[in-house]
PDB file of N, CA and C in Angstrom:
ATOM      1  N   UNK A   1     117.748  88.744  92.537  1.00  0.00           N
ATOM      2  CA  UNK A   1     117.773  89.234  93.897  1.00  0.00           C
ATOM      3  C   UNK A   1     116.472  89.994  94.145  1.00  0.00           C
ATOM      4  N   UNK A   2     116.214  90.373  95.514  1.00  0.00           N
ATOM      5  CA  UNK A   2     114.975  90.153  95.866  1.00  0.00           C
ATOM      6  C   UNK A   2     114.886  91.699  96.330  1.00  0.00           C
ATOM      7  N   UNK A   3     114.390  92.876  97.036  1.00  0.00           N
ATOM      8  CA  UNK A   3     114.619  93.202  98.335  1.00  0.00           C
ATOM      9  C   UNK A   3     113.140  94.136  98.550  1.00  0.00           C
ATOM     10  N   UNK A   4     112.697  94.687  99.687  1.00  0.00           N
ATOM     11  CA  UNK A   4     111.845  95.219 100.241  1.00  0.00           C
ATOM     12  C   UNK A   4     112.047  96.418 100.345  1.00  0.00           C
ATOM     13  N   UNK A   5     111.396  98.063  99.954  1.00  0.00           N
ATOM     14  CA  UNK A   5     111.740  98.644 100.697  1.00  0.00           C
ATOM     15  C   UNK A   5     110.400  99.473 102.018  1.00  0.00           C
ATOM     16  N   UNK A   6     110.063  99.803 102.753  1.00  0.00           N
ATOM     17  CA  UNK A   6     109.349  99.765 103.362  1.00  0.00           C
ATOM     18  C   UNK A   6     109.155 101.348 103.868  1.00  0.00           C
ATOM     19  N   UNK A   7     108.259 102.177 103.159  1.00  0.00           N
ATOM     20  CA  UNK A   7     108.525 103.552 104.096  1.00  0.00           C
ATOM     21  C   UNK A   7     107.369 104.532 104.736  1.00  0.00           C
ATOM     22  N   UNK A   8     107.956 104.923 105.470  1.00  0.00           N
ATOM     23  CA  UNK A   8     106.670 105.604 106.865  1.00  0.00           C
ATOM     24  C   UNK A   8     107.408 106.558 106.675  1.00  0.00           C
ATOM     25  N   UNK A   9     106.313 107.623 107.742  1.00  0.00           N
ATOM     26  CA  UNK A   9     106.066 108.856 108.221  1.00  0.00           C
ATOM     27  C   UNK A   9     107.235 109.173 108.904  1.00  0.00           C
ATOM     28  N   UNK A  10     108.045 110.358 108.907  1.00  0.00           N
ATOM     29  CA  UNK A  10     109.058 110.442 110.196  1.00  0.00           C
ATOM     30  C   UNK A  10     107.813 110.710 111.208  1.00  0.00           C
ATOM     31  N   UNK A  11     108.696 110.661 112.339  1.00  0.00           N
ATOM     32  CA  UNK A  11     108.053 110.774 114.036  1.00  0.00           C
ATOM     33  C   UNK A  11     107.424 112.636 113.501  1.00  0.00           C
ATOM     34  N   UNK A  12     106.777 113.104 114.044  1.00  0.00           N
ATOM     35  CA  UNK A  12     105.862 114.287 114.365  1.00  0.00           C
ATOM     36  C   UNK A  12     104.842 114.819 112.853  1.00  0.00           C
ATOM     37  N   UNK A  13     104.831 114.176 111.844  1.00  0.00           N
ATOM     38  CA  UNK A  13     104.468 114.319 110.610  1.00  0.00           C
ATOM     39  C   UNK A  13     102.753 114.015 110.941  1.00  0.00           C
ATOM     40  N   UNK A  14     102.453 114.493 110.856  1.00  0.00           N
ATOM     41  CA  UNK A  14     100.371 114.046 111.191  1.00  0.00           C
ATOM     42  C   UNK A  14     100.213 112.834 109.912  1.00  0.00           C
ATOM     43  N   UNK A  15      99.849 112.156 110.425  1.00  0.00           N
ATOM     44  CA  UNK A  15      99.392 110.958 109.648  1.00  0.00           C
ATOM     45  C   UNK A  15      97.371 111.019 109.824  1.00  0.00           C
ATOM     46  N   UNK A  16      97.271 111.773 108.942  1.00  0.00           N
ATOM     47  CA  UNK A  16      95.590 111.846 108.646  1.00  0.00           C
ATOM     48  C   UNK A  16      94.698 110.604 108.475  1.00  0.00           C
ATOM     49  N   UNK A  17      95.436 109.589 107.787  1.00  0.00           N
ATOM     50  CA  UNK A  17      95.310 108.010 106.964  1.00  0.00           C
ATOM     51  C   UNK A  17      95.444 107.703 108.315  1.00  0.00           C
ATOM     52  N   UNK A  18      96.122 107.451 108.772  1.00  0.00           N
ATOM     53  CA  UNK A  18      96.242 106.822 110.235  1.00  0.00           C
ATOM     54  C   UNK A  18      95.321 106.790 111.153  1.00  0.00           C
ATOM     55  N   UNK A  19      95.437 107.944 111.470  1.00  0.00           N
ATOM     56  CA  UNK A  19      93.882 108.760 112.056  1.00  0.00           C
ATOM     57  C   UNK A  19      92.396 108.141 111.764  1.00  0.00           C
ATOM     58  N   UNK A  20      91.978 108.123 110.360  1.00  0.00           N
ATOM     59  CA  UNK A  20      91.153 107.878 110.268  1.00  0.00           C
ATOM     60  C   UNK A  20      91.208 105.774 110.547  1.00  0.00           C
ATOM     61  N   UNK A  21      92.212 105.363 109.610  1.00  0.00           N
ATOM     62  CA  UNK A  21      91.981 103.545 110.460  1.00  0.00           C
ATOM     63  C   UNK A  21      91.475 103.635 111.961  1.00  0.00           C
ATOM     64  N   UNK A  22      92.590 104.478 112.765  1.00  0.00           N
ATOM     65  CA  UNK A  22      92.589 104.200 113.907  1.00  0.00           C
ATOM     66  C   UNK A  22      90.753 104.215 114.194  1.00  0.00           C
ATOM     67  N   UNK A  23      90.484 105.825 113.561  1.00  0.00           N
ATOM     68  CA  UNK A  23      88.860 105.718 113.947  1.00  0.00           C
ATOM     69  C   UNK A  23      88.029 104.536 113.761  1.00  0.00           C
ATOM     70  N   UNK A  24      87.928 104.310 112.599  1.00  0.00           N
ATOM     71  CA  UNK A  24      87.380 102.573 111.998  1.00  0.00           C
ATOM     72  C   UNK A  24      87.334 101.874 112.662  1.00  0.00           C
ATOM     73  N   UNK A  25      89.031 101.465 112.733  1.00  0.00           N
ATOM     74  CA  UNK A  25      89.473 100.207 113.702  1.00  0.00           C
ATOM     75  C   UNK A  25      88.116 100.357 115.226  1.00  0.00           C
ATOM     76  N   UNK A  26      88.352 101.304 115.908  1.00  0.00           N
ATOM     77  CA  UNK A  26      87.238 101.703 116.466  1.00  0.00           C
ATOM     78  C   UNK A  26      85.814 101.396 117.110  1.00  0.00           C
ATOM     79  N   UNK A  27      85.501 101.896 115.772  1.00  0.00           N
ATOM     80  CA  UNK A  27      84.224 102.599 115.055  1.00  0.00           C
ATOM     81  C   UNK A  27      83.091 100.874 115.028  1.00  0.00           C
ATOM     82  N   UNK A  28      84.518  99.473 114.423  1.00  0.00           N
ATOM     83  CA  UNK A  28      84.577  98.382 114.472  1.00  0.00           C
ATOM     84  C   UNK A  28      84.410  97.404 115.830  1.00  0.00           C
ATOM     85  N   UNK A  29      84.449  98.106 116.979  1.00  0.00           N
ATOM     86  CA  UNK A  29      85.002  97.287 118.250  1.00  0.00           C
ATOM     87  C   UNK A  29      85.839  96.639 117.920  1.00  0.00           C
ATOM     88  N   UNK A  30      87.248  97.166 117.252  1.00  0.00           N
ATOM     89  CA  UNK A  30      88.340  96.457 117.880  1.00  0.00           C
ATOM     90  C   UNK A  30      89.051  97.084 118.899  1.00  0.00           C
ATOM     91  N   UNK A  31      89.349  96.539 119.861  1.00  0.00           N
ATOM     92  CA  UNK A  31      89.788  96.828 121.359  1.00  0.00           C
ATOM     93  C   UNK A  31      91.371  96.983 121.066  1.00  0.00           C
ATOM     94  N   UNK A  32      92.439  97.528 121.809  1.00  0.00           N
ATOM     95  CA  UNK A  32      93.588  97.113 121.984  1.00  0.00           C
ATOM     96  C   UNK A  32      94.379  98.158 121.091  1.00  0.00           C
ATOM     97  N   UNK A  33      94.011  98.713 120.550  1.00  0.00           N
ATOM     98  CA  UNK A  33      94.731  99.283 119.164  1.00  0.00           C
ATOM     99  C   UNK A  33      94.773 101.205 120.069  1.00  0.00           C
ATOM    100  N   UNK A  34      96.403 101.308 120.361  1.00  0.00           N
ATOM    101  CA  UNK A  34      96.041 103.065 120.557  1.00  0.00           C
ATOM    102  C   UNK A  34      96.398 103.992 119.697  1.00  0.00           C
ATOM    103  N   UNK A  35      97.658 103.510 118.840  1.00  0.00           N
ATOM    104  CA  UNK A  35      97.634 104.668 117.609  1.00  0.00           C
ATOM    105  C   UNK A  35      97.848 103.963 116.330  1.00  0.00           C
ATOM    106  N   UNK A  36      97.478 104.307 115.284  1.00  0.00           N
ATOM    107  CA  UNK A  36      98.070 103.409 113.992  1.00  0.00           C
ATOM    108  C   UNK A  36      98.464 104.686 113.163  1.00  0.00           C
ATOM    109  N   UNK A  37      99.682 104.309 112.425  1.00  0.00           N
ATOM    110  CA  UNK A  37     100.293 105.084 111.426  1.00  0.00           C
ATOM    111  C   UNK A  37     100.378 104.141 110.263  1.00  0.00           C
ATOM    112  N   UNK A  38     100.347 104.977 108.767  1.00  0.00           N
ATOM    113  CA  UNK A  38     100.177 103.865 108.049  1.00  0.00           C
ATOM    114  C   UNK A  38     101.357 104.390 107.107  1.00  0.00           C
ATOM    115  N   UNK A  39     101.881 103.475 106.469  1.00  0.00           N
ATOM    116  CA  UNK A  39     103.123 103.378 105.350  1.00  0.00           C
ATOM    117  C   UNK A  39     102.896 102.521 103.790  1.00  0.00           C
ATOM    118  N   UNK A  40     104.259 102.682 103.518  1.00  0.00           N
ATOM    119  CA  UNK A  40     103.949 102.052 102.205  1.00  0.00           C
ATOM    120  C   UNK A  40     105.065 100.566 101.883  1.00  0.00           C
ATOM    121  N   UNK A  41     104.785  99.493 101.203  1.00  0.00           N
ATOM    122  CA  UNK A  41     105.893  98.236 101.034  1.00  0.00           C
ATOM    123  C   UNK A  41     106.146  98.521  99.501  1.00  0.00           C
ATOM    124  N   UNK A  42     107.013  98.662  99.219  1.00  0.00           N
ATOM    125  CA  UNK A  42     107.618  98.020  97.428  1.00  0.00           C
ATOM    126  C   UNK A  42     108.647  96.837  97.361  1.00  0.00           C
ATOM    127  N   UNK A  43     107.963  96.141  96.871  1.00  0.00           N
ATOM    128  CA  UNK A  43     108.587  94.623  96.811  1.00  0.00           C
ATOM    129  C   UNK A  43     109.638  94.644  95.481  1.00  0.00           C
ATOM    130  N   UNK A  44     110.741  94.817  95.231  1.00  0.00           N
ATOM    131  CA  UNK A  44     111.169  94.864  93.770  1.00  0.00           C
ATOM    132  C   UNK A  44     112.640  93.445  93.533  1.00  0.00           C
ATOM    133  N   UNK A  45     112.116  93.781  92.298  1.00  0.00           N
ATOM    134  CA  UNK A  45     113.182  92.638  92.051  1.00  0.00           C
ATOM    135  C   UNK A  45     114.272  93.062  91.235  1.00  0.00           C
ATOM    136  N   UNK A  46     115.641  92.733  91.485  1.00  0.00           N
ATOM    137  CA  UNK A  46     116.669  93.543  90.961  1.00  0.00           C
ATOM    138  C   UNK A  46     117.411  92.680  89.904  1.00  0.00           C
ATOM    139  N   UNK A  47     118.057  93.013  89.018  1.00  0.00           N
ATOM    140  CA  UNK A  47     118.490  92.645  87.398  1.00  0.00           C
ATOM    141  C   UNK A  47     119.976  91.802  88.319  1.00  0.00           C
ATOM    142  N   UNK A  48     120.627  91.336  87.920  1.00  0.00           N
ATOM    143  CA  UNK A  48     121.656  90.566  88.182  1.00  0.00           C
ATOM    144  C   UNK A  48     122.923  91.545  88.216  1.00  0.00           C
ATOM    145  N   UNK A  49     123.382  91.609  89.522  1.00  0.00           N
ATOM    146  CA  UNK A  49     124.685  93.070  90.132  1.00  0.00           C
ATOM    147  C   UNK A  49     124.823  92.398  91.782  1.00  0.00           C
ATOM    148  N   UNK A  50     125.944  93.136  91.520  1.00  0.00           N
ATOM    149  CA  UNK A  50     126.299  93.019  93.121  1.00  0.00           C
ATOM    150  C   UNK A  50     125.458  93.457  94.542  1.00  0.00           C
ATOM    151  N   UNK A  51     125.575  92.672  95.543  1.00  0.00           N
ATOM    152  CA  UNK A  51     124.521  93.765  96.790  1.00  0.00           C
ATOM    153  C   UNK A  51     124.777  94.824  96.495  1.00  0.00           C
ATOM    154  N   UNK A  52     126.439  95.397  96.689  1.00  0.00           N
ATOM    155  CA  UNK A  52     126.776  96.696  96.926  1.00  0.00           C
ATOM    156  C   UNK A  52     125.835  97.546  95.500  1.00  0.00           C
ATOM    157  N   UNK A  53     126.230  97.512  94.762  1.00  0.00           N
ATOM    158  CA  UNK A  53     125.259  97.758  93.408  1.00  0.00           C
ATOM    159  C   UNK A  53     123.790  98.080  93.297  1.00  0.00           C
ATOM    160  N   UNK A  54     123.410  96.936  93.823  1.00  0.00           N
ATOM    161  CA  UNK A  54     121.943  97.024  93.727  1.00  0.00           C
ATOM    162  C   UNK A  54     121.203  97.900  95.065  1.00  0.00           C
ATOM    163  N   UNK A  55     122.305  97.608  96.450  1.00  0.00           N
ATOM    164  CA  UNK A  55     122.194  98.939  97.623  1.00  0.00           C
ATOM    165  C   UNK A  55     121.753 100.132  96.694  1.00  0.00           C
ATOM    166  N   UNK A  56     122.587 100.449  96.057  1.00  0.00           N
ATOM    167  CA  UNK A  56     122.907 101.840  95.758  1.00  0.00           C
ATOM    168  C   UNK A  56     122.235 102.416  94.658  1.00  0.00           C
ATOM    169  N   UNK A  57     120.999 101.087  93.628  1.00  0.00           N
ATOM    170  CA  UNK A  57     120.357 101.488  92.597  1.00  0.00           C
ATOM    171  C   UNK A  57     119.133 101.710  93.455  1.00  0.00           C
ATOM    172  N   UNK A  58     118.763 100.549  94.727  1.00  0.00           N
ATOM    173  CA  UNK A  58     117.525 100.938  95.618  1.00  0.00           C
ATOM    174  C   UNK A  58     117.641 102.687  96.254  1.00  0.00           C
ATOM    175  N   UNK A  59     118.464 102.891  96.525  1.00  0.00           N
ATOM    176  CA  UNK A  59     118.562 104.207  97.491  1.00  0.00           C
ATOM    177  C   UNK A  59     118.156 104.982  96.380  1.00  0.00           C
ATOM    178  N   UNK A  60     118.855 105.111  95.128  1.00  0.00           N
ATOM    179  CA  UNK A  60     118.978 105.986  94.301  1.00  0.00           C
ATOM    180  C   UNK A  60     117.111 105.945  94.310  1.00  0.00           C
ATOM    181  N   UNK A  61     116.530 105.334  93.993  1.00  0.00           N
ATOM    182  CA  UNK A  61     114.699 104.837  93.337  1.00  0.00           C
ATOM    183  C   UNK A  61     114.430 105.372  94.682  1.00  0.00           C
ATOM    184  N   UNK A  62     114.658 105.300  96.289  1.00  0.00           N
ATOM    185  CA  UNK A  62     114.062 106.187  97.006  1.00  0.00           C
ATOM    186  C   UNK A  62     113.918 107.519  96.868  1.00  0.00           C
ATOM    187  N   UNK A  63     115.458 107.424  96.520  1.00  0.00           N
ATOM    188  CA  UNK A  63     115.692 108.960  96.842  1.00  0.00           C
ATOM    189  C   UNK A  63     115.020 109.964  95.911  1.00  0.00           C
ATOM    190  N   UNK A  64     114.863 109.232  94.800  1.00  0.00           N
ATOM    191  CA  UNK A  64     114.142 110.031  93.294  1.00  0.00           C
ATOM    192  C   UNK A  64     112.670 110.034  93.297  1.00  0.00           C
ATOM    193  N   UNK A  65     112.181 108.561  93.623  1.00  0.00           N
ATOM    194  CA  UNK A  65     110.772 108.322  93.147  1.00  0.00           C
ATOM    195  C   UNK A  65     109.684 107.874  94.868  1.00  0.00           C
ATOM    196  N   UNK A  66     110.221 106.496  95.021  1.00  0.00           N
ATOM    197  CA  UNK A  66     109.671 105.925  96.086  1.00  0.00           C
ATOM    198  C   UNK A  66     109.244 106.829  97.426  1.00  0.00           C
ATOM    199  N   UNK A  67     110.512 107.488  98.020  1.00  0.00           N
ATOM    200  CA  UNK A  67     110.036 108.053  99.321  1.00  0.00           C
ATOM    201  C   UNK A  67     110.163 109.476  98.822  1.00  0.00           C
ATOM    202  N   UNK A  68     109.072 110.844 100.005  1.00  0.00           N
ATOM    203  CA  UNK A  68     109.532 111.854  99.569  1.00  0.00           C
ATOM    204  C   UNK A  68     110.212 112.320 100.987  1.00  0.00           C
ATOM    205  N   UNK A  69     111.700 112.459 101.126  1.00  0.00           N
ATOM    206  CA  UNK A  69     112.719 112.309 101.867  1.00  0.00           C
ATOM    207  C   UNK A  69     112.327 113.466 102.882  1.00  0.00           C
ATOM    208  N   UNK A  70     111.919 114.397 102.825  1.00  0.00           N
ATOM    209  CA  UNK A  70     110.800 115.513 103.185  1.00  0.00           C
ATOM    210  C   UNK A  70     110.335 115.370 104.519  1.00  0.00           C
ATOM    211  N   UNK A  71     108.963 114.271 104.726  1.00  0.00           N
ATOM    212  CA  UNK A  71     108.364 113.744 105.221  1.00  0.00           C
ATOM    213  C   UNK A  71     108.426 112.379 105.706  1.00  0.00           C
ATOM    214  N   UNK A  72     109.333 111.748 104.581  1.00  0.00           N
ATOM    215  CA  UNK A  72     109.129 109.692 104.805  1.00  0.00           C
ATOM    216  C   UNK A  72     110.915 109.626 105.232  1.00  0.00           C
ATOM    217  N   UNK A  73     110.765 108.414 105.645  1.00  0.00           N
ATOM    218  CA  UNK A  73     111.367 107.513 106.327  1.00  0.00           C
ATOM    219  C   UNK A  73     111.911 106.419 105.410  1.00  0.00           C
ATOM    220  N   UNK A  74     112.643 105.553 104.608  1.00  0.00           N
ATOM    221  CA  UNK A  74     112.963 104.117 104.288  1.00  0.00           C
ATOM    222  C   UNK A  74     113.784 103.439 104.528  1.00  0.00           C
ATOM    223  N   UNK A  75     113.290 102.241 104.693  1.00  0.00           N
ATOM    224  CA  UNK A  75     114.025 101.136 104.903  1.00  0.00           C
ATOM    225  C   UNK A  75     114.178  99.967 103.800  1.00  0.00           C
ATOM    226  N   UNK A  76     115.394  99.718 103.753  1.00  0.00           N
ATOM    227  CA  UNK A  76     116.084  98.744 102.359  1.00  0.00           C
ATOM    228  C   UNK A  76     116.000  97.416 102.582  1.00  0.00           C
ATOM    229  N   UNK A  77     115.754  96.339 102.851  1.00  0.00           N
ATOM    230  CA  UNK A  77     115.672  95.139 103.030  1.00  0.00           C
ATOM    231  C   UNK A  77     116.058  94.117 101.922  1.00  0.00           C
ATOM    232  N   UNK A  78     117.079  93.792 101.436  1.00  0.00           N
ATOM    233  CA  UNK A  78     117.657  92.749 100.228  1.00  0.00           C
ATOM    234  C   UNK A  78     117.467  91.171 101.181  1.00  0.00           C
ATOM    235  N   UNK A  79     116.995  90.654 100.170  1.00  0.00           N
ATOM    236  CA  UNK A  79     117.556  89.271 100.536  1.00  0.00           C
ATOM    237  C   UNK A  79     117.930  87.959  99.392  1.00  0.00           C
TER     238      UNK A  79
END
């Protein structure tokens, strides 16, 4: 089994990294672009268990390592 988890900034957190793409992006003439925030993907692959199971070994790896619950945001994506 497969799943994604995907995690950002909550809403009002200053994203500095962001900030600066956005400048680049910019800096570049690319047109069109008004704010960018930037995040993180972990692609993982899970040992052979149930969804419910493997739900609950992903949350656990956020909750410990991946996101810092603080500041970030995640999202679980199995497929």
């Amino acid at each position: 089994m497969k799943a994604r988890v995907t995690v950002t900034l909550k809403t009002g957190v200053l994203d500095p990294q962001g900030k600066a793409i956005e400048g680049a992006l910019k800096s570049l003439g690319v047109e069109g672009i008004g704010a960018v925030r930037q995040g993180k993907v972990f692609d993982l692959e899970i040992a052979d268990m149930d969804r419910a199971a493997a739900e609950a070994a992903i949350k656990a790896a956020c909750e410990k390592l991946l996101a810092n619950t603080v500041v970030e945001n995640y999202r679980i994506d199995i497929a």
